[in-house]
N, C-alpha and C. Protein backbone atom coordinates (compact mmCIF):
# COMPACT_ATOMS: atom_id res chain seq x y z
N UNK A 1 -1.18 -1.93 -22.93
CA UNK A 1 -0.22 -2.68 -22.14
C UNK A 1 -0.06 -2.02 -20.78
N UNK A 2 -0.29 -2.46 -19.63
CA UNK A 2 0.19 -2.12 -18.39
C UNK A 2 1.42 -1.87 -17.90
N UNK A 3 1.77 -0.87 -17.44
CA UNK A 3 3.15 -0.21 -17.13
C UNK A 3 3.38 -1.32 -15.21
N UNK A 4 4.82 -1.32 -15.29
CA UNK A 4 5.04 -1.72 -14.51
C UNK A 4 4.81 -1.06 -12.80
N UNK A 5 4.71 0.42 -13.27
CA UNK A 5 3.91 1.12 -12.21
C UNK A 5 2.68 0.68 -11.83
N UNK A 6 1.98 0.75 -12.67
CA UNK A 6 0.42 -0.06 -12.57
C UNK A 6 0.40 -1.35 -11.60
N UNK A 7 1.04 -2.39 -12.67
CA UNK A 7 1.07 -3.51 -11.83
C UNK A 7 1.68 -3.53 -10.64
N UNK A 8 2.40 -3.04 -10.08
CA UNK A 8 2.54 -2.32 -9.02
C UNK A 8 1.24 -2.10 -7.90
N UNK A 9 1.04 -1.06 -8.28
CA UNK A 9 0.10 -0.29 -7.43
C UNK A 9 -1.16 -1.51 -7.49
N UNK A 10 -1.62 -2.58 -8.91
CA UNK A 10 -2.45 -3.24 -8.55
C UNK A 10 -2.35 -4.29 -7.46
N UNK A 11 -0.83 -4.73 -7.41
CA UNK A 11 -0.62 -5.76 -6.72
C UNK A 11 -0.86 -5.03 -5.05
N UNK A 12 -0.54 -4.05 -4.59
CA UNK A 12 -0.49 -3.90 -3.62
C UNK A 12 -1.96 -3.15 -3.05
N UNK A 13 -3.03 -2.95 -3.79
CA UNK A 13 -4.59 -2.38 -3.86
C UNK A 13 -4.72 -4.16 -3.42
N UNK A 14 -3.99 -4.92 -4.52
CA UNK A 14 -4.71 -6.77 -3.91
C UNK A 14 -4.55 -6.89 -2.98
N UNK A 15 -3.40 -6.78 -1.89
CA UNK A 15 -2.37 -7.44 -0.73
C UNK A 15 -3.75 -5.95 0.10
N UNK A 16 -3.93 -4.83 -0.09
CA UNK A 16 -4.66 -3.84 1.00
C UNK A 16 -6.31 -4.62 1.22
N UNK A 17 -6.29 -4.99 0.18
CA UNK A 17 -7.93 -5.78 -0.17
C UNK A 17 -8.11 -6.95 0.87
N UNK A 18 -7.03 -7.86 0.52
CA UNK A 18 -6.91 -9.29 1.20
C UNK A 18 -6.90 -8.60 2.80
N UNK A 19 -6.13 -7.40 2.70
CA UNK A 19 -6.33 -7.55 4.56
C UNK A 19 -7.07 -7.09 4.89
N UNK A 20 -8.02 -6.20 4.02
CA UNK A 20 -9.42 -5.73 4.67
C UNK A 20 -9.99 -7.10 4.93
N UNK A 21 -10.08 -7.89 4.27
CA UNK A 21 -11.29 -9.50 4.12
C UNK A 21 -10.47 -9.86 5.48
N UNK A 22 -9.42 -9.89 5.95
CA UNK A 22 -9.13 -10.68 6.72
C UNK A 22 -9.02 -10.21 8.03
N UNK A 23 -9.60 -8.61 7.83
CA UNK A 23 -9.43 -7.66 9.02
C UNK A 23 -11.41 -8.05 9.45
N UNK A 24 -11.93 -7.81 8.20
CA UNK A 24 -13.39 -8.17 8.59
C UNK A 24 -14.07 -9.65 9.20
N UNK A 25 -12.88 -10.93 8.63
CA UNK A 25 -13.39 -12.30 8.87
C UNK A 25 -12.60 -12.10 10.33
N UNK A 26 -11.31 -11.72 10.61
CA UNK A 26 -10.53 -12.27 12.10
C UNK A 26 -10.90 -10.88 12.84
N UNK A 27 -11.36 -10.59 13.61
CA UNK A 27 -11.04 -9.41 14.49
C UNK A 27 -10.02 -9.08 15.24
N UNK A 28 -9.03 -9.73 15.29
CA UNK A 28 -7.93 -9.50 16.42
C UNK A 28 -6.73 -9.42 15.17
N UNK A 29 -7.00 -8.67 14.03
CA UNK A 29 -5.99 -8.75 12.98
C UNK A 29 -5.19 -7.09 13.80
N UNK A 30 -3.73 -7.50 13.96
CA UNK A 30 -3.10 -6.45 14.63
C UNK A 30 -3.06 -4.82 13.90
N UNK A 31 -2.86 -3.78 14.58
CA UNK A 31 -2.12 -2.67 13.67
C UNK A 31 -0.95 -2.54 12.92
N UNK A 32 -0.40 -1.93 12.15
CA UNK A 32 0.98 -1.79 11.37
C UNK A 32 1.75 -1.41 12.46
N UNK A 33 1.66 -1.16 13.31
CA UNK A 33 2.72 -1.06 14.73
C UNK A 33 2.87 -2.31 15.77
N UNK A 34 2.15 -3.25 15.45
CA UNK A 34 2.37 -4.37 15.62
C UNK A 34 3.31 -5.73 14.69
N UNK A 35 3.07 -4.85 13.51
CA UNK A 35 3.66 -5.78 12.48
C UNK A 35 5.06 -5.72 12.17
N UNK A 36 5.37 -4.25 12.14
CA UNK A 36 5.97 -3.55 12.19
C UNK A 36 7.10 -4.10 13.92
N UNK A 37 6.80 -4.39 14.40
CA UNK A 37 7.24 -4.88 15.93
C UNK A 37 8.16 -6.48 15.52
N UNK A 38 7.17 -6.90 14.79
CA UNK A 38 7.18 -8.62 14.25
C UNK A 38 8.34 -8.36 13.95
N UNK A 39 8.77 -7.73 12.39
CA UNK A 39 9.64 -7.78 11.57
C UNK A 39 10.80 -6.84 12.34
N UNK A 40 11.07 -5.93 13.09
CA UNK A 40 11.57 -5.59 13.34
C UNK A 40 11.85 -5.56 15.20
N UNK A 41 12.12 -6.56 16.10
CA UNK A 41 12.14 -6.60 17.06
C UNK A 41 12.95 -5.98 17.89
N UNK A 42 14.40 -5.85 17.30
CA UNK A 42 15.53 -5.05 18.34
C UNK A 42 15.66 -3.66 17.87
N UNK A 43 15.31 -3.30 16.84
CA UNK A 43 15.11 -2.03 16.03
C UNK A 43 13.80 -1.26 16.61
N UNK A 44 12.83 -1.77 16.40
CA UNK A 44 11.44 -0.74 16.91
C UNK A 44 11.32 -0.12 17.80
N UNK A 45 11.42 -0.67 19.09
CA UNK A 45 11.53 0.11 20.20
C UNK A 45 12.05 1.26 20.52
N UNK A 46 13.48 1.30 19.52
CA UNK A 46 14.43 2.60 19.88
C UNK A 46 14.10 3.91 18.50
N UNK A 47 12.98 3.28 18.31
CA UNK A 47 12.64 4.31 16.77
C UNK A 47 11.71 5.66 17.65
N UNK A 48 10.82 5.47 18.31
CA UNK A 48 10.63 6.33 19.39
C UNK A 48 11.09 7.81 19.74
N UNK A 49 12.46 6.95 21.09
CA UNK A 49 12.89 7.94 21.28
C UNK A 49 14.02 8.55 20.36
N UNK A 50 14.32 7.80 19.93
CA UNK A 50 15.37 8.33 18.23
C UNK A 50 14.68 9.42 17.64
N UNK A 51 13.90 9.46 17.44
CA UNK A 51 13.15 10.16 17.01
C UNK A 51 12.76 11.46 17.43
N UNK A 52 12.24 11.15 18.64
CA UNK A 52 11.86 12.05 19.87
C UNK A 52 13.17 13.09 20.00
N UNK A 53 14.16 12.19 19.77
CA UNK A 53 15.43 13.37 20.38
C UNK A 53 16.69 14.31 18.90
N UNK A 54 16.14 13.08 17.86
CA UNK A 54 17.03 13.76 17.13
C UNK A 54 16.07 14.33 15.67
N UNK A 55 15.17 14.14 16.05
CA UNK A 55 14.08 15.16 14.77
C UNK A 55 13.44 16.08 15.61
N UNK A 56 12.28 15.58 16.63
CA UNK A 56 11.33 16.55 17.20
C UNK A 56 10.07 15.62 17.60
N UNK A 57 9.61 16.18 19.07
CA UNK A 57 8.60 14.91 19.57
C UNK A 57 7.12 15.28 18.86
N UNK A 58 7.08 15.92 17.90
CA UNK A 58 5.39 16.37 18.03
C UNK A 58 6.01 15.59 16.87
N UNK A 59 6.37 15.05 15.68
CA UNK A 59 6.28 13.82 14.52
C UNK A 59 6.74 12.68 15.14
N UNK A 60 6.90 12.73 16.39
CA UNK A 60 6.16 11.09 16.65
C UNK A 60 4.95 11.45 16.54
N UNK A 61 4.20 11.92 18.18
CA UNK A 61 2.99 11.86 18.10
C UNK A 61 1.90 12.46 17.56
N UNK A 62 2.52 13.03 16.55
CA UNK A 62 1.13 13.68 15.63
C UNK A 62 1.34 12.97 14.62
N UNK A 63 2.30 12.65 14.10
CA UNK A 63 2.13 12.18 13.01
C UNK A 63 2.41 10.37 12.57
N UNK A 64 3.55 9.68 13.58
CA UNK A 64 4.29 8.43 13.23
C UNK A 64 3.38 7.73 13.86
N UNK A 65 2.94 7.85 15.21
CA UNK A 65 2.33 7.03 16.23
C UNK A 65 0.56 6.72 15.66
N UNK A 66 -0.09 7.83 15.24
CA UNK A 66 -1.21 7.67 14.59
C UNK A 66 -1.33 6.23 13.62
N UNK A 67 -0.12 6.88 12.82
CA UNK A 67 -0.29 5.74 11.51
C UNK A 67 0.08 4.39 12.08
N UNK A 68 0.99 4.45 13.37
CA UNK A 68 1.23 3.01 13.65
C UNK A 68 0.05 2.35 14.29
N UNK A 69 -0.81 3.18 14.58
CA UNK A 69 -2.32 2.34 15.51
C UNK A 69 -3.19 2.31 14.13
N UNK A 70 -2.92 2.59 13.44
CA UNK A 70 -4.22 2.16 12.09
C UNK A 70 -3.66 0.77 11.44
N UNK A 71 -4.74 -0.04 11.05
CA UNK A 71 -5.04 -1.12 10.51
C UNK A 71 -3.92 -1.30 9.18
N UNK A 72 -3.05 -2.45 9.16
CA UNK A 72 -2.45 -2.28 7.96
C UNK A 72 -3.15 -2.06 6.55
N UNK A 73 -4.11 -2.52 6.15
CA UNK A 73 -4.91 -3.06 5.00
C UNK A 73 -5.04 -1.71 4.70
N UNK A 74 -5.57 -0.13 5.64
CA UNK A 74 -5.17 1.15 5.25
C UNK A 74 -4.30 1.84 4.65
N UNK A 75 -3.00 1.21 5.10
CA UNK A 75 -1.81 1.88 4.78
C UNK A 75 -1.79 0.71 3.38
N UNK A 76 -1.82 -0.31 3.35
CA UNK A 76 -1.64 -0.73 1.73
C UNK A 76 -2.49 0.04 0.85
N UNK A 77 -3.69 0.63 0.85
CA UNK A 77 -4.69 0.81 -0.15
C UNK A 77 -4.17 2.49 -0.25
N UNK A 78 -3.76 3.10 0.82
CA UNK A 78 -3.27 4.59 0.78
C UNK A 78 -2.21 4.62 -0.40
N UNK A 79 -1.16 3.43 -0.38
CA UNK A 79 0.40 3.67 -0.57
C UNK A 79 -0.42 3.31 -2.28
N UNK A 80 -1.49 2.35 -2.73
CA UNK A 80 -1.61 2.39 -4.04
C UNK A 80 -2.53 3.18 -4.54
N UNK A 81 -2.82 3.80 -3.71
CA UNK A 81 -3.85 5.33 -4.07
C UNK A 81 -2.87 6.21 -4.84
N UNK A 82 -2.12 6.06 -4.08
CA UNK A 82 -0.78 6.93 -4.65
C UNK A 82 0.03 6.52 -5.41
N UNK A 83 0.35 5.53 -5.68
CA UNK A 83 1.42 5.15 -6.62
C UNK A 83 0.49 5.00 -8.46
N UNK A 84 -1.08 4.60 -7.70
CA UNK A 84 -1.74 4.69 -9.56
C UNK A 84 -1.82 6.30 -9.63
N UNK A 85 -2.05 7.38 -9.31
CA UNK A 85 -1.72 8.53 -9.49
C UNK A 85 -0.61 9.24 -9.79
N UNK A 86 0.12 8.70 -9.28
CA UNK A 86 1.96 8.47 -9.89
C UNK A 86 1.99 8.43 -11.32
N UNK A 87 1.14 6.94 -11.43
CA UNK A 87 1.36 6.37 -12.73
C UNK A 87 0.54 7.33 -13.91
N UNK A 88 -0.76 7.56 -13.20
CA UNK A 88 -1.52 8.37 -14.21
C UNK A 88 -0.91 9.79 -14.87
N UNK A 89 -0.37 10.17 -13.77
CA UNK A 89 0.59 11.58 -13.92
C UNK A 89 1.71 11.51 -15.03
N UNK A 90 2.37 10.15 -14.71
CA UNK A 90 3.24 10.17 -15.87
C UNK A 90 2.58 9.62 -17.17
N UNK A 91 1.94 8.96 -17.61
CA UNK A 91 1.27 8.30 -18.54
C UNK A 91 0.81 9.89 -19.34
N UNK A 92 0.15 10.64 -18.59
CA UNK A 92 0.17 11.84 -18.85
C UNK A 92 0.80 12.85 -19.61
N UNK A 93 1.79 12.48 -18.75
CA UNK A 93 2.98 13.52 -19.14
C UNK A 93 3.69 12.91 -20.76
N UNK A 94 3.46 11.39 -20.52
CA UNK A 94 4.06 10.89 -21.81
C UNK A 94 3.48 11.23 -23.18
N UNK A 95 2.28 11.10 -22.81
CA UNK A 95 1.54 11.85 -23.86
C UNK A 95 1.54 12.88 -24.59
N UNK A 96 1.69 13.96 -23.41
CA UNK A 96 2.46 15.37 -24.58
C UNK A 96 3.25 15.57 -24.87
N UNK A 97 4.40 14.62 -24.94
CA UNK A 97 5.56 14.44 -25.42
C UNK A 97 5.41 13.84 -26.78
């Protein structure tokens, strides 16, 4: 039986999949800092310097700004890379119990 973690992580390996196909058929498919822009229009802009001033400027640009210029369909297939390893870990753990 599939744990709800699983289905999880499968559904969102589907949704990283679909946007590779649709990153390879459309070429002008935006970055997650574009999308990210969409859904969040009066909010994004000030995430920046928010950032910049009340954490530290080198995790914007070493670290926040990177991920916002990469392809979403990346960041879906990363986030279920990780969450079935999650799952495996505990499935694991259930076991020697």
């Amino acid at each position: 039986m599939i744990s709800y973690v699983r289905a999880g992580a499968l559904l969102i390996a589907a949704l990283g999949f679909l946007s590779l196909g649709v990153d390879v058929f459309i070429q002008d498919l935006p970055p997650l800092g574009a999308h990210l822009y969409f859904l969040f229009p009066d909010h994004f802009p000030i995430w920046q310097p928010a950032i910049e001033r009340h954490l530290t400027p080198w995790l914007w640009s070493s670290i926040i700004q990177p991920v916002l210029e990469r392809p979403f369909w990346m960041l879906l297939l990363i986030i279920a890379v990780l969450v079935e390893i999650v799952a495996l870990v505990v499935k694991k753990h259930r076991r020697q119990l």
